[in-house]
PDB file of N, CA and C in Angstrom:
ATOM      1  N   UNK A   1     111.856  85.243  73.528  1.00  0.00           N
ATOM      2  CA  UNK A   1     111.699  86.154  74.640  1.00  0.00           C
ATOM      3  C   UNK A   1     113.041  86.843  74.899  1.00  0.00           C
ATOM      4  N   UNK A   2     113.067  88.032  75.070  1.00  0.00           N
ATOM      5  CA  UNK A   2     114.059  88.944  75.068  1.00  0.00           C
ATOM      6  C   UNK A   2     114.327  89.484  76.538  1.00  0.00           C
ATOM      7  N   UNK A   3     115.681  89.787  76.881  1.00  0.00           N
ATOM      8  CA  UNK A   3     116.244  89.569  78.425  1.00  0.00           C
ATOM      9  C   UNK A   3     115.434  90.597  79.281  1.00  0.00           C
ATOM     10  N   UNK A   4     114.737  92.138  78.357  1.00  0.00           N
ATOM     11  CA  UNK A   4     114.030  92.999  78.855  1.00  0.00           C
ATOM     12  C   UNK A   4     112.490  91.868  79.908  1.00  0.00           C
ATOM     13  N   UNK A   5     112.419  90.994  78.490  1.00  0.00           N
ATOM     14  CA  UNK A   5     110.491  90.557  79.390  1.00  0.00           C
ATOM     15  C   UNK A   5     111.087  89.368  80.146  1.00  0.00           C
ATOM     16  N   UNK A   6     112.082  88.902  80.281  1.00  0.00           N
ATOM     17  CA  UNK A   6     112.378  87.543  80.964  1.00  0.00           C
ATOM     18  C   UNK A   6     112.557  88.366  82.653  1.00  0.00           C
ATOM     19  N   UNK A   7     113.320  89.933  82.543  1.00  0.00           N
ATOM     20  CA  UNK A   7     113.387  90.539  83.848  1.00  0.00           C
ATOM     21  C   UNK A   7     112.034  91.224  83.954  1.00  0.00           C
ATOM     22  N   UNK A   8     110.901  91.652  83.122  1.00  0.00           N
ATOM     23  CA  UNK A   8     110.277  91.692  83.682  1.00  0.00           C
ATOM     24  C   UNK A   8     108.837  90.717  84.278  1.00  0.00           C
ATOM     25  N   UNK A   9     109.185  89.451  83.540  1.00  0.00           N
ATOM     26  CA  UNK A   9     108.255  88.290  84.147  1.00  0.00           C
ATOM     27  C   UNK A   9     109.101  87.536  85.159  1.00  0.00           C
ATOM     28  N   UNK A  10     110.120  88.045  85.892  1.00  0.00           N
ATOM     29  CA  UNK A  10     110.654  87.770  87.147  1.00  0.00           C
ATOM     30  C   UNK A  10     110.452  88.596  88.025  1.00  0.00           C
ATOM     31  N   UNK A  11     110.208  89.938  87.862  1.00  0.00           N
ATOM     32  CA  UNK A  11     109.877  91.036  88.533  1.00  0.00           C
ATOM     33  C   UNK A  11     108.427  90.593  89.028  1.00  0.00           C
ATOM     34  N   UNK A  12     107.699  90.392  87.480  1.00  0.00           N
ATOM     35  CA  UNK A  12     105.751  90.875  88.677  1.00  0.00           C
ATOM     36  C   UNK A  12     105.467  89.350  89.125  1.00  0.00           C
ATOM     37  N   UNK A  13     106.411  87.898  88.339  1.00  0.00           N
ATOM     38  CA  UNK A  13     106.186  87.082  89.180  1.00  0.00           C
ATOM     39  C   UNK A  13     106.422  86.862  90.976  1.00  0.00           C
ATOM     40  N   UNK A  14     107.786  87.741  90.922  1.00  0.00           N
ATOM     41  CA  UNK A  14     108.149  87.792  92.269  1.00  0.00           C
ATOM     42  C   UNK A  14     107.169  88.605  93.687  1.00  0.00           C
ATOM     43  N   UNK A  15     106.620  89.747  92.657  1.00  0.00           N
ATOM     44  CA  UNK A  15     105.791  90.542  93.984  1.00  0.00           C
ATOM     45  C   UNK A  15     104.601  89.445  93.618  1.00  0.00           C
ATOM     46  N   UNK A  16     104.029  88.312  92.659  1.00  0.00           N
ATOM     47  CA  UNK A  16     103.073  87.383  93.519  1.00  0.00           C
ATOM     48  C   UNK A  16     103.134  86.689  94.599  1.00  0.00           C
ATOM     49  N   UNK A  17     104.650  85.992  94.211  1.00  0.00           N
ATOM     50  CA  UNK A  17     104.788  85.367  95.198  1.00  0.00           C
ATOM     51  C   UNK A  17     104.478  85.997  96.894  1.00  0.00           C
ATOM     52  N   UNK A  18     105.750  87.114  96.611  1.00  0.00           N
ATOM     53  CA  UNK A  18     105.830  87.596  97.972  1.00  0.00           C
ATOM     54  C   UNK A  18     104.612  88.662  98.149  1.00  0.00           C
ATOM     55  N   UNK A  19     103.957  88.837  97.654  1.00  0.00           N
ATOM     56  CA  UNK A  19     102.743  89.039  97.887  1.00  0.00           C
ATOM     57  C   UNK A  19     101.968  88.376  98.915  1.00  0.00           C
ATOM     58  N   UNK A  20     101.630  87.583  98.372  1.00  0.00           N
ATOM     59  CA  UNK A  20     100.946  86.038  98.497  1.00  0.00           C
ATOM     60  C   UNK A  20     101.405  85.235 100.019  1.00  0.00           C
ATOM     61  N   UNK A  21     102.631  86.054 100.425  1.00  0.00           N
ATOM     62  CA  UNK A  21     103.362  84.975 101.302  1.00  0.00           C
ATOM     63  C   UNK A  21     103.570  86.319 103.008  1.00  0.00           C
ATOM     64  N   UNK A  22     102.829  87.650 102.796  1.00  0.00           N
ATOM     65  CA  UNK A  22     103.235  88.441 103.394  1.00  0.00           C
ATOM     66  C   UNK A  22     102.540  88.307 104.952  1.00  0.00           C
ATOM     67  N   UNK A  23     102.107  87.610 105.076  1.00  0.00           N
ATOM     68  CA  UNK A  23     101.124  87.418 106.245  1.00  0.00           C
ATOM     69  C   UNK A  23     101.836  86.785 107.268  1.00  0.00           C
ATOM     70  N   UNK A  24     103.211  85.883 106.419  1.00  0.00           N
ATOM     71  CA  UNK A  24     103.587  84.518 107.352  1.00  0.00           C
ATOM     72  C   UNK A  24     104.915  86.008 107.900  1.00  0.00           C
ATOM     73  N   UNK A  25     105.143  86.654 107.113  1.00  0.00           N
ATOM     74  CA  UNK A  25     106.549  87.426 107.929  1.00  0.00           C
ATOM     75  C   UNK A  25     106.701  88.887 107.609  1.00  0.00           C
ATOM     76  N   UNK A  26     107.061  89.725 108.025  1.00  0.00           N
ATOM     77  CA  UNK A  26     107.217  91.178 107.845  1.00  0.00           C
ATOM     78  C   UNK A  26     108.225  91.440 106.620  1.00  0.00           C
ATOM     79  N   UNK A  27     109.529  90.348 106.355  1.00  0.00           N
ATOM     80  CA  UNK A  27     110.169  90.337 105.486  1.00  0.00           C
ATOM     81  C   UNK A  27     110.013  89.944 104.656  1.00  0.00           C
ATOM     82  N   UNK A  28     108.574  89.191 104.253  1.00  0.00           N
ATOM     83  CA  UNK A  28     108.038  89.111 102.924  1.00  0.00           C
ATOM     84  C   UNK A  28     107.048  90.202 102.737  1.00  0.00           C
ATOM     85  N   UNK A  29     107.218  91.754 103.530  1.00  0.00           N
ATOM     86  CA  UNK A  29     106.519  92.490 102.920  1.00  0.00           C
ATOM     87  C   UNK A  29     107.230  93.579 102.398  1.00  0.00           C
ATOM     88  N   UNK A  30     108.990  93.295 103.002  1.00  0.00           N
ATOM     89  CA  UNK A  30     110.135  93.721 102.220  1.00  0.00           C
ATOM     90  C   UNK A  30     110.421  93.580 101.055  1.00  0.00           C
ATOM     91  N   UNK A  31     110.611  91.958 101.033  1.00  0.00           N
ATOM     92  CA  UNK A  31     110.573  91.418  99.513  1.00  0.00           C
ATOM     93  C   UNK A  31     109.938  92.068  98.791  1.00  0.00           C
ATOM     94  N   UNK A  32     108.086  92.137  99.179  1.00  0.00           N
ATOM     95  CA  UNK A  32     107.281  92.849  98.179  1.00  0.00           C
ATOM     96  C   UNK A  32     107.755  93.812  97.627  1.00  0.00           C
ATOM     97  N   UNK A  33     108.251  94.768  98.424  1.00  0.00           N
ATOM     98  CA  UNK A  33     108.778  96.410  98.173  1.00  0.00           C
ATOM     99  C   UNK A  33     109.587  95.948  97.121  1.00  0.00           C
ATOM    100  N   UNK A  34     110.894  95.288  97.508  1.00  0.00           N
ATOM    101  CA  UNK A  34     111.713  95.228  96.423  1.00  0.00           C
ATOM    102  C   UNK A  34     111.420  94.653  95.065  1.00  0.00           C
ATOM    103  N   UNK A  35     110.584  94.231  95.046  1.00  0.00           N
ATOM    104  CA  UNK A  35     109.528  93.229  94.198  1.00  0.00           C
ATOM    105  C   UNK A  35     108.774  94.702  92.968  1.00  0.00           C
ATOM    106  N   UNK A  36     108.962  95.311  93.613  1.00  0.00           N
ATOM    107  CA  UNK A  36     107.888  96.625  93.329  1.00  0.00           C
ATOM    108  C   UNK A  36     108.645  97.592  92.717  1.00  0.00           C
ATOM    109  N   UNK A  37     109.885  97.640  93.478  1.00  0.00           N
ATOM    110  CA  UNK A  37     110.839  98.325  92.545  1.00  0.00           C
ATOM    111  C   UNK A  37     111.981  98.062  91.389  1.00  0.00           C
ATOM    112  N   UNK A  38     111.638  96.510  91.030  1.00  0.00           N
ATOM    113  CA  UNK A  38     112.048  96.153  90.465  1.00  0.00           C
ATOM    114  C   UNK A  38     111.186  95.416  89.653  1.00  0.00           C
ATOM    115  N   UNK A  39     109.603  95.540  88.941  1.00  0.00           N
ATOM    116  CA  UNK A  39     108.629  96.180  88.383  1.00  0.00           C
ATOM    117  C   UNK A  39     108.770  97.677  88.041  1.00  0.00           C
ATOM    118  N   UNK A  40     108.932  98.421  88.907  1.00  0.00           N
ATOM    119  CA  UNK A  40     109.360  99.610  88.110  1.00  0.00           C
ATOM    120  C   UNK A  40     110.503  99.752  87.356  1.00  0.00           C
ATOM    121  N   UNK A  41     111.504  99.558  87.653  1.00  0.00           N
ATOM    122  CA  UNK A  41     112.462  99.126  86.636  1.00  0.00           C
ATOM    123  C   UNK A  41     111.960  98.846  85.177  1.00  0.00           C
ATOM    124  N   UNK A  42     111.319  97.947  85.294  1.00  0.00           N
ATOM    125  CA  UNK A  42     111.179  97.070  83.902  1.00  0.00           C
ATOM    126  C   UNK A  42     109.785  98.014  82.892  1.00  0.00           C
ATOM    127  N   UNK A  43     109.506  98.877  84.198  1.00  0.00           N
ATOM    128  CA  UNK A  43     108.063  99.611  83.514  1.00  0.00           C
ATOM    129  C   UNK A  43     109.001 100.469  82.853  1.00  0.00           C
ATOM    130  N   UNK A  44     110.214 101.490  83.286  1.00  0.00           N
ATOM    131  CA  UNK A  44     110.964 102.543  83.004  1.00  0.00           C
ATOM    132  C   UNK A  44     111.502 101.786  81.664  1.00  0.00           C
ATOM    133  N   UNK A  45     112.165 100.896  81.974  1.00  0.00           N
ATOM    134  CA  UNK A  45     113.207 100.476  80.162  1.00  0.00           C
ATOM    135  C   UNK A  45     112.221 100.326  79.666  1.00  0.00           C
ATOM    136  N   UNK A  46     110.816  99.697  79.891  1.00  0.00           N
ATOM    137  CA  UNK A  46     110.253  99.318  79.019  1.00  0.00           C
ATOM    138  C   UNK A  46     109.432 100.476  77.806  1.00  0.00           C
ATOM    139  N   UNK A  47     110.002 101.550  78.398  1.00  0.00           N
ATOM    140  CA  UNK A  47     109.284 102.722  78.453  1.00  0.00           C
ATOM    141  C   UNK A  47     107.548 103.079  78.720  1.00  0.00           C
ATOM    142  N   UNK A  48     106.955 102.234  79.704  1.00  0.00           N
ATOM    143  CA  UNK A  48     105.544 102.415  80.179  1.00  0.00           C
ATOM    144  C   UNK A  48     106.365 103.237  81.376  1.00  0.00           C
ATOM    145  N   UNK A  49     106.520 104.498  81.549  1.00  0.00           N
ATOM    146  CA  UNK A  49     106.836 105.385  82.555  1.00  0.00           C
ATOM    147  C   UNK A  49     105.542 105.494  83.597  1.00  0.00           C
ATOM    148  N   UNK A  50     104.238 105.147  82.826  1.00  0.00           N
ATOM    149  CA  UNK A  50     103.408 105.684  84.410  1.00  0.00           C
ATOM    150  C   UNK A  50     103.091 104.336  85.154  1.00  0.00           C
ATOM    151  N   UNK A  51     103.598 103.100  84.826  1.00  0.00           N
ATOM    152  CA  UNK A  51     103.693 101.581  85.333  1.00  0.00           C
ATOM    153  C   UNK A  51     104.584 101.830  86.546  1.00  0.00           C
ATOM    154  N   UNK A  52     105.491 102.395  85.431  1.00  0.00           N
ATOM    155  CA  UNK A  52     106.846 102.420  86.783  1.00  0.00           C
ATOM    156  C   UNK A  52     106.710 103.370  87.827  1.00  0.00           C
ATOM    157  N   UNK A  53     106.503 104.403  87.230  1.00  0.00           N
ATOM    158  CA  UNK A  53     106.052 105.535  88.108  1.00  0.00           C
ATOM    159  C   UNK A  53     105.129 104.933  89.289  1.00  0.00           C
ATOM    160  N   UNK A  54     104.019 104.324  89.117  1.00  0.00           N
ATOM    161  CA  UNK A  54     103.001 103.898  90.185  1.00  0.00           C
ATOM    162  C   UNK A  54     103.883 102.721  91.165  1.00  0.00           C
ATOM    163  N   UNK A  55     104.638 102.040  90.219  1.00  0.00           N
ATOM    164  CA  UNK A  55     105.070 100.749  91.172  1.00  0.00           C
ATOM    165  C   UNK A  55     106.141 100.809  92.017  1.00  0.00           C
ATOM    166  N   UNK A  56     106.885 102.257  91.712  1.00  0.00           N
ATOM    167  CA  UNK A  56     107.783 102.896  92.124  1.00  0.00           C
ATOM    168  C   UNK A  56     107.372 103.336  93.888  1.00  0.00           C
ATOM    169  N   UNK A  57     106.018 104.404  93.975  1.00  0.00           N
ATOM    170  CA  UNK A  57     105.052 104.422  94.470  1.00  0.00           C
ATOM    171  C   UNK A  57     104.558 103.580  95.931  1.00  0.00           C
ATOM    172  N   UNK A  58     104.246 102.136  94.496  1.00  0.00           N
ATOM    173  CA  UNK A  58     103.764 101.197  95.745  1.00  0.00           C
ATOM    174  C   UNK A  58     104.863 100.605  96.195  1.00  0.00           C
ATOM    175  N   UNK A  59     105.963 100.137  95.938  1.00  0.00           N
ATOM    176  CA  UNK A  59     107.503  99.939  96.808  1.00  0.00           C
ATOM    177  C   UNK A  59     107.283 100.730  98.052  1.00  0.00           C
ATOM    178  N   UNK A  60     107.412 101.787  97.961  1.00  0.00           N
ATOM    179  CA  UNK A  60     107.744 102.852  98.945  1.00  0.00           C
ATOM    180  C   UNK A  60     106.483 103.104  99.997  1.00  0.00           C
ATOM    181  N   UNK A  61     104.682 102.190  99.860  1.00  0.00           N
ATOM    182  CA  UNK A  61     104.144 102.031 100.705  1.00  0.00           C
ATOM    183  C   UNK A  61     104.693 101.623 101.114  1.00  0.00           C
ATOM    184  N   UNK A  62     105.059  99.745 100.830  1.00  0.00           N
ATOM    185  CA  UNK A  62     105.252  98.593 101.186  1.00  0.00           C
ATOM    186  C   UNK A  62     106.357  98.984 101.925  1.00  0.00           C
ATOM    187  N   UNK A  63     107.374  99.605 101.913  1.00  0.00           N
ATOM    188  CA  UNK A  63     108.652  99.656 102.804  1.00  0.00           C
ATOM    189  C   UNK A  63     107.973 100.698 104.302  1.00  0.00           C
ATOM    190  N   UNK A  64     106.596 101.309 104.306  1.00  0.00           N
ATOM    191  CA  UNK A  64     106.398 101.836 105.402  1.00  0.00           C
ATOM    192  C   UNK A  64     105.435 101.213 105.897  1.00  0.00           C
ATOM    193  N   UNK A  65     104.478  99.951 105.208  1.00  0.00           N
ATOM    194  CA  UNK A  65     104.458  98.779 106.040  1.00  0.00           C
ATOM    195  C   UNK A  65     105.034  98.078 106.765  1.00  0.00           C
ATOM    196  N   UNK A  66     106.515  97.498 106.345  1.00  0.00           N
ATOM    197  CA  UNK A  66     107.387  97.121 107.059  1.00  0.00           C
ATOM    198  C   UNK A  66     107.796  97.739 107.591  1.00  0.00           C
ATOM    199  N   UNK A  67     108.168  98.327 107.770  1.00  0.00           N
ATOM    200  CA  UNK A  67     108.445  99.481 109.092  1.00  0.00           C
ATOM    201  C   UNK A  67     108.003  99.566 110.102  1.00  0.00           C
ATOM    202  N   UNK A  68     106.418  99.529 109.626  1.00  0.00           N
ATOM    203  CA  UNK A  68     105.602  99.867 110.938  1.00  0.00           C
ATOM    204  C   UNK A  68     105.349  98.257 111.588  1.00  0.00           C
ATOM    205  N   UNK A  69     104.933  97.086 110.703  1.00  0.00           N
ATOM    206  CA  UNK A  69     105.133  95.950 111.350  1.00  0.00           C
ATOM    207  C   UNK A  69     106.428  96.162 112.186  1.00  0.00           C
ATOM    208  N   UNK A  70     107.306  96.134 111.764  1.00  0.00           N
ATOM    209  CA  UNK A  70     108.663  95.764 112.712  1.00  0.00           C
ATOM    210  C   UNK A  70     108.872  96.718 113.699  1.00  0.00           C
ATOM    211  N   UNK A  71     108.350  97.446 113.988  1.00  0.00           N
ATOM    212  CA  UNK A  71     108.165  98.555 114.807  1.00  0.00           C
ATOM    213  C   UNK A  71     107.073  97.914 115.862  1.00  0.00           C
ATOM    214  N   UNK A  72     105.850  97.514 115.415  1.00  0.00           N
ATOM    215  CA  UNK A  72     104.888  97.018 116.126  1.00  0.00           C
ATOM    216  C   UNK A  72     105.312  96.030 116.977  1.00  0.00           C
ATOM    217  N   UNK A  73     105.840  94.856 116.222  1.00  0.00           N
ATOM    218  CA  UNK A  73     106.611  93.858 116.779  1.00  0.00           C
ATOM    219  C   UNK A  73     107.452  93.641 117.953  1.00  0.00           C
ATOM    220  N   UNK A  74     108.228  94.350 117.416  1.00  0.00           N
ATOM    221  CA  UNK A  74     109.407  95.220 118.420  1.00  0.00           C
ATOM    222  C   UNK A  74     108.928  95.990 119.976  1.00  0.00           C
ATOM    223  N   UNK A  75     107.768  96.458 119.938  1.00  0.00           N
ATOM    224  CA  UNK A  75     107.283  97.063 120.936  1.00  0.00           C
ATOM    225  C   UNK A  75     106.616  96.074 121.160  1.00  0.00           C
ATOM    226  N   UNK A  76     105.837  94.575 121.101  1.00  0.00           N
ATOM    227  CA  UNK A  76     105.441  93.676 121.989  1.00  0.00           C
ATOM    228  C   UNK A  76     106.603  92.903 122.605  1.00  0.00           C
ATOM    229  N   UNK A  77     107.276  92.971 122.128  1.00  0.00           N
ATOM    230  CA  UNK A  77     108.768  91.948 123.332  1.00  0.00           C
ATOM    231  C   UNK A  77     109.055  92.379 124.032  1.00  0.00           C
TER     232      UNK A  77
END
C-alpha cells in the first residue's frame, strides 16, 4: 500500500467516523467538513477530479451546517 491510498483510507475512514458521531456535537460536524476536504484531496492526486470536485462540495455544506448549528445554539443561551 502506497502513502497516496494509506492518506486516502484515512481520509474516507475519518468522515465515517465523524460522520457517525455528528449528532453527539456540532464539532463533529466540523470534523466531517474537514474529513471531506481531505477526501478531496486524495480524489485530486489521485486524479478522480469529479470525486474531489463533489467532496470538495460536500465539505463546504458541512461547514454551513456547522455554522448554522452553532448559531442555533448560541441563540438558545
Amino acid at each position: 500500500m502506497d502513502t497516496l491510498t494509506l492518506f486516502g483510507l484515512f481520509a474516507v475512514s475519518a468522515m465515517l467516523v465523524t460522520y457517525t458521531l455528528e449528532k453527539r456535537s456540532p464539532w463533529f460536524v466540523l470534523a466531517f467538513a474537514i474529513s471531506c476536504w481531505l477526501g478531496s484531496a486524495y480524489g485530486f492526486l489521485q486524479g478522480a477530479w469529479p470525486f474531489g470536485l463533489i467532496e470538495a462540495i460536500w465539505g463546504g455544506v458541512a461547514v454551513a451546517r456547522w455554522w448554522q448549528l452553532r448559531r442555533s445554539r448560541h441563540s438558545r443561551v
